[in-house]
Protein backbone atom coordinates (compact mmCIF):
# COMPACT_ATOMS: atom_id res chain seq x y z
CA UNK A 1 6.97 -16.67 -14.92
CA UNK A 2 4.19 -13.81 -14.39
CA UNK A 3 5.98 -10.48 -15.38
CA UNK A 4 3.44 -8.40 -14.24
CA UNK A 5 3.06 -10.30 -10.83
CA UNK A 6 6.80 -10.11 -10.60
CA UNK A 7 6.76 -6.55 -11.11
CA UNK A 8 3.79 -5.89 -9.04
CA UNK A 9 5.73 -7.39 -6.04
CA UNK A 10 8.94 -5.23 -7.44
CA UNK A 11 7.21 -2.01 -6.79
CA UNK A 12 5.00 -3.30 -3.71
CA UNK A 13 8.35 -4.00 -2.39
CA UNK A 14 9.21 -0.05 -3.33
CA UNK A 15 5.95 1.02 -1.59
CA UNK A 16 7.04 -0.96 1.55
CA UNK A 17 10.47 0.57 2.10
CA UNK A 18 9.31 4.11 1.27
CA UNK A 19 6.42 3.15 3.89
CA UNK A 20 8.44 2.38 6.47
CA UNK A 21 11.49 4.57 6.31
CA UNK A 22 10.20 8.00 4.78
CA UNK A 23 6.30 8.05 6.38
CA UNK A 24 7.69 6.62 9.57
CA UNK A 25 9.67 10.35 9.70
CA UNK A 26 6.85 12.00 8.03
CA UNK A 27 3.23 10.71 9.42
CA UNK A 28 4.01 8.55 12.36
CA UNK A 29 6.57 10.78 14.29
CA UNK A 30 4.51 14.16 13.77
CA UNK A 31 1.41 12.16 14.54
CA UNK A 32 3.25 10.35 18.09
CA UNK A 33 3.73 14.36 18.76
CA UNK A 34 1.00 15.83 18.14
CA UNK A 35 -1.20 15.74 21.34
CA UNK A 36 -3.66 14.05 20.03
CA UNK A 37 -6.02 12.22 22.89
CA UNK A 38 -4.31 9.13 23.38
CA UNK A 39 -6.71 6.66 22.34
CA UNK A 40 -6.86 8.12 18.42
CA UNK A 41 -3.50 8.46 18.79
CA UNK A 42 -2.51 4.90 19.63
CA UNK A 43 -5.29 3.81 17.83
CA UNK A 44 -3.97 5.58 14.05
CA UNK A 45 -0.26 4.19 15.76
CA UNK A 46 -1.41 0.70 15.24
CA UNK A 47 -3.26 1.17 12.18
CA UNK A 48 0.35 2.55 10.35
CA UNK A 49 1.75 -0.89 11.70
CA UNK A 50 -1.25 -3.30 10.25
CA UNK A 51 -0.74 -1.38 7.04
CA UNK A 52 2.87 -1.88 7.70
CA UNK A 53 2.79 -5.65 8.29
CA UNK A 54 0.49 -6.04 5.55
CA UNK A 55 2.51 -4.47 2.64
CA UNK A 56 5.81 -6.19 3.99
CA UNK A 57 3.71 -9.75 3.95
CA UNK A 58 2.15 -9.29 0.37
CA UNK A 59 5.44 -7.88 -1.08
CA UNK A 60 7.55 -11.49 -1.61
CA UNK A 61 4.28 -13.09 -1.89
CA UNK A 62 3.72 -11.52 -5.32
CA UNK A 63 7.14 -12.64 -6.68
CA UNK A 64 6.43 -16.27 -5.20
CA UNK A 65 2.92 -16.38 -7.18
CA UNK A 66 4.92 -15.06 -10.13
CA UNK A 67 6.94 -17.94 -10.40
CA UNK A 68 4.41 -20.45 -9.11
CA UNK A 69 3.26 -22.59 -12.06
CA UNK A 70 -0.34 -22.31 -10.89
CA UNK A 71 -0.45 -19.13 -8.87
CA UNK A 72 -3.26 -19.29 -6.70
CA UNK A 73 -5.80 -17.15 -8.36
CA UNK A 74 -8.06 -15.96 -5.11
CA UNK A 75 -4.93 -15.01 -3.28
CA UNK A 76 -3.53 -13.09 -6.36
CA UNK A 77 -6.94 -11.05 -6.53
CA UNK A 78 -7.21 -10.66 -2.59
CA UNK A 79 -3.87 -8.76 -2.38
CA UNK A 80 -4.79 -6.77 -5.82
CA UNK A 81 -8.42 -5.91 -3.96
CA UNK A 82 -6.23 -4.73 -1.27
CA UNK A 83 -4.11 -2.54 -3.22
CA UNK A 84 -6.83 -1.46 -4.79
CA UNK A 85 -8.81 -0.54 -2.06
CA UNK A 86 -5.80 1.57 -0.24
CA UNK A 87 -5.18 3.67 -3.66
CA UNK A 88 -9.16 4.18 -3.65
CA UNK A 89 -8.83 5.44 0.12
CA UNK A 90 -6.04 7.30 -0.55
CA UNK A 91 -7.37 9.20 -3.55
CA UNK A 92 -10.66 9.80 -1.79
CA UNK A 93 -9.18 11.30 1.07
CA UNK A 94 -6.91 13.36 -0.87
CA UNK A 95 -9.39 14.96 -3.52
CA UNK A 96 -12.00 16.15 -0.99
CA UNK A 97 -9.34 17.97 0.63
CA UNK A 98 -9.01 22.01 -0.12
CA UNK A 99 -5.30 21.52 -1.08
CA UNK A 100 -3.95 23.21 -4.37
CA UNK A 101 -2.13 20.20 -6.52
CA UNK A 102 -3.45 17.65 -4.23
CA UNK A 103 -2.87 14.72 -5.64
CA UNK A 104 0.43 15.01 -4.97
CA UNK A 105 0.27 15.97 -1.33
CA UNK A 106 -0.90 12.37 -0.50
CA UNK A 107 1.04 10.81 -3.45
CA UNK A 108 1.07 6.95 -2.10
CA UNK A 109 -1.88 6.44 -4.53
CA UNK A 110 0.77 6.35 -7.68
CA UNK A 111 2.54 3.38 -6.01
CA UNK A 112 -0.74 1.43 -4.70
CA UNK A 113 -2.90 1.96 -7.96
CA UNK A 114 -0.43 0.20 -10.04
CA UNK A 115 -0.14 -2.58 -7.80
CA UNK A 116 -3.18 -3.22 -7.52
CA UNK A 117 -3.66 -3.51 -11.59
CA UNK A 118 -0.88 -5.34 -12.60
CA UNK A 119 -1.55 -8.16 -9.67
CA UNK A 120 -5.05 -7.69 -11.47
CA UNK A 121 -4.08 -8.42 -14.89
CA UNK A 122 -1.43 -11.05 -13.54
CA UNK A 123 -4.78 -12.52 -12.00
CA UNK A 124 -5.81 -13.91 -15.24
């Protein structure tokens, strides 16, 4: 068994709850109400549900490659690049904003980041 896979999936798991229950009330509600133009609008609406369907697809597929006997090493690395790549967005976006403390306005980056690594390291 791949502990740090395991637990990768664990909190990637974490990260898709919180996603889903505490942003839905916090980003996508405000957002639906907004009046915004409705082409961003439905646009950034279907971009929180890719993001949706992708965290709650690579969540159990973690723990499966954990307790593979030969995890498949590209697919292990594809969803770490992903998690990667969101905590990367995230923390862009959220240091060249003019916010005091901001890197805990936008906090999502301390659950992707250590996705990310630890399916990394469980890469190898």
């Amino acid at each position: 068994m791949n502990g740090r896979l395991l637990t990768a999936g664990g909190i990637a798991a974490a990260t898709t709850v919180l996603h889903a229950a505490a942003g839905g009330r916090s980003v996508v509600r405000p957002l639906l109400g907004s009046g915004v133009a409705a082409e961003p609008e439905r646009t950034l609406h279907v971009v929180w549900h890719m993001v949706t369907a992708d965290l709650l697809l690579s969540s159990p597929a973690l723990p499966a490659l954990a307790r593979a006997s030969a995890p498949s090493r590209p697919l292990v690395l594809f969803i770490a690049a992903q998690y990667l790549a969101y905590a990367v967005a995230f923390l862009t976006v959220t240091l060249a904003a003019d916010w005091p403390r901001p890197l805990l306005r936008l906090p999502q980056w301390m659950l992707l980041l250590p996705v990310g690594v630890l399916a990394l390291i469980g890469a190898t």
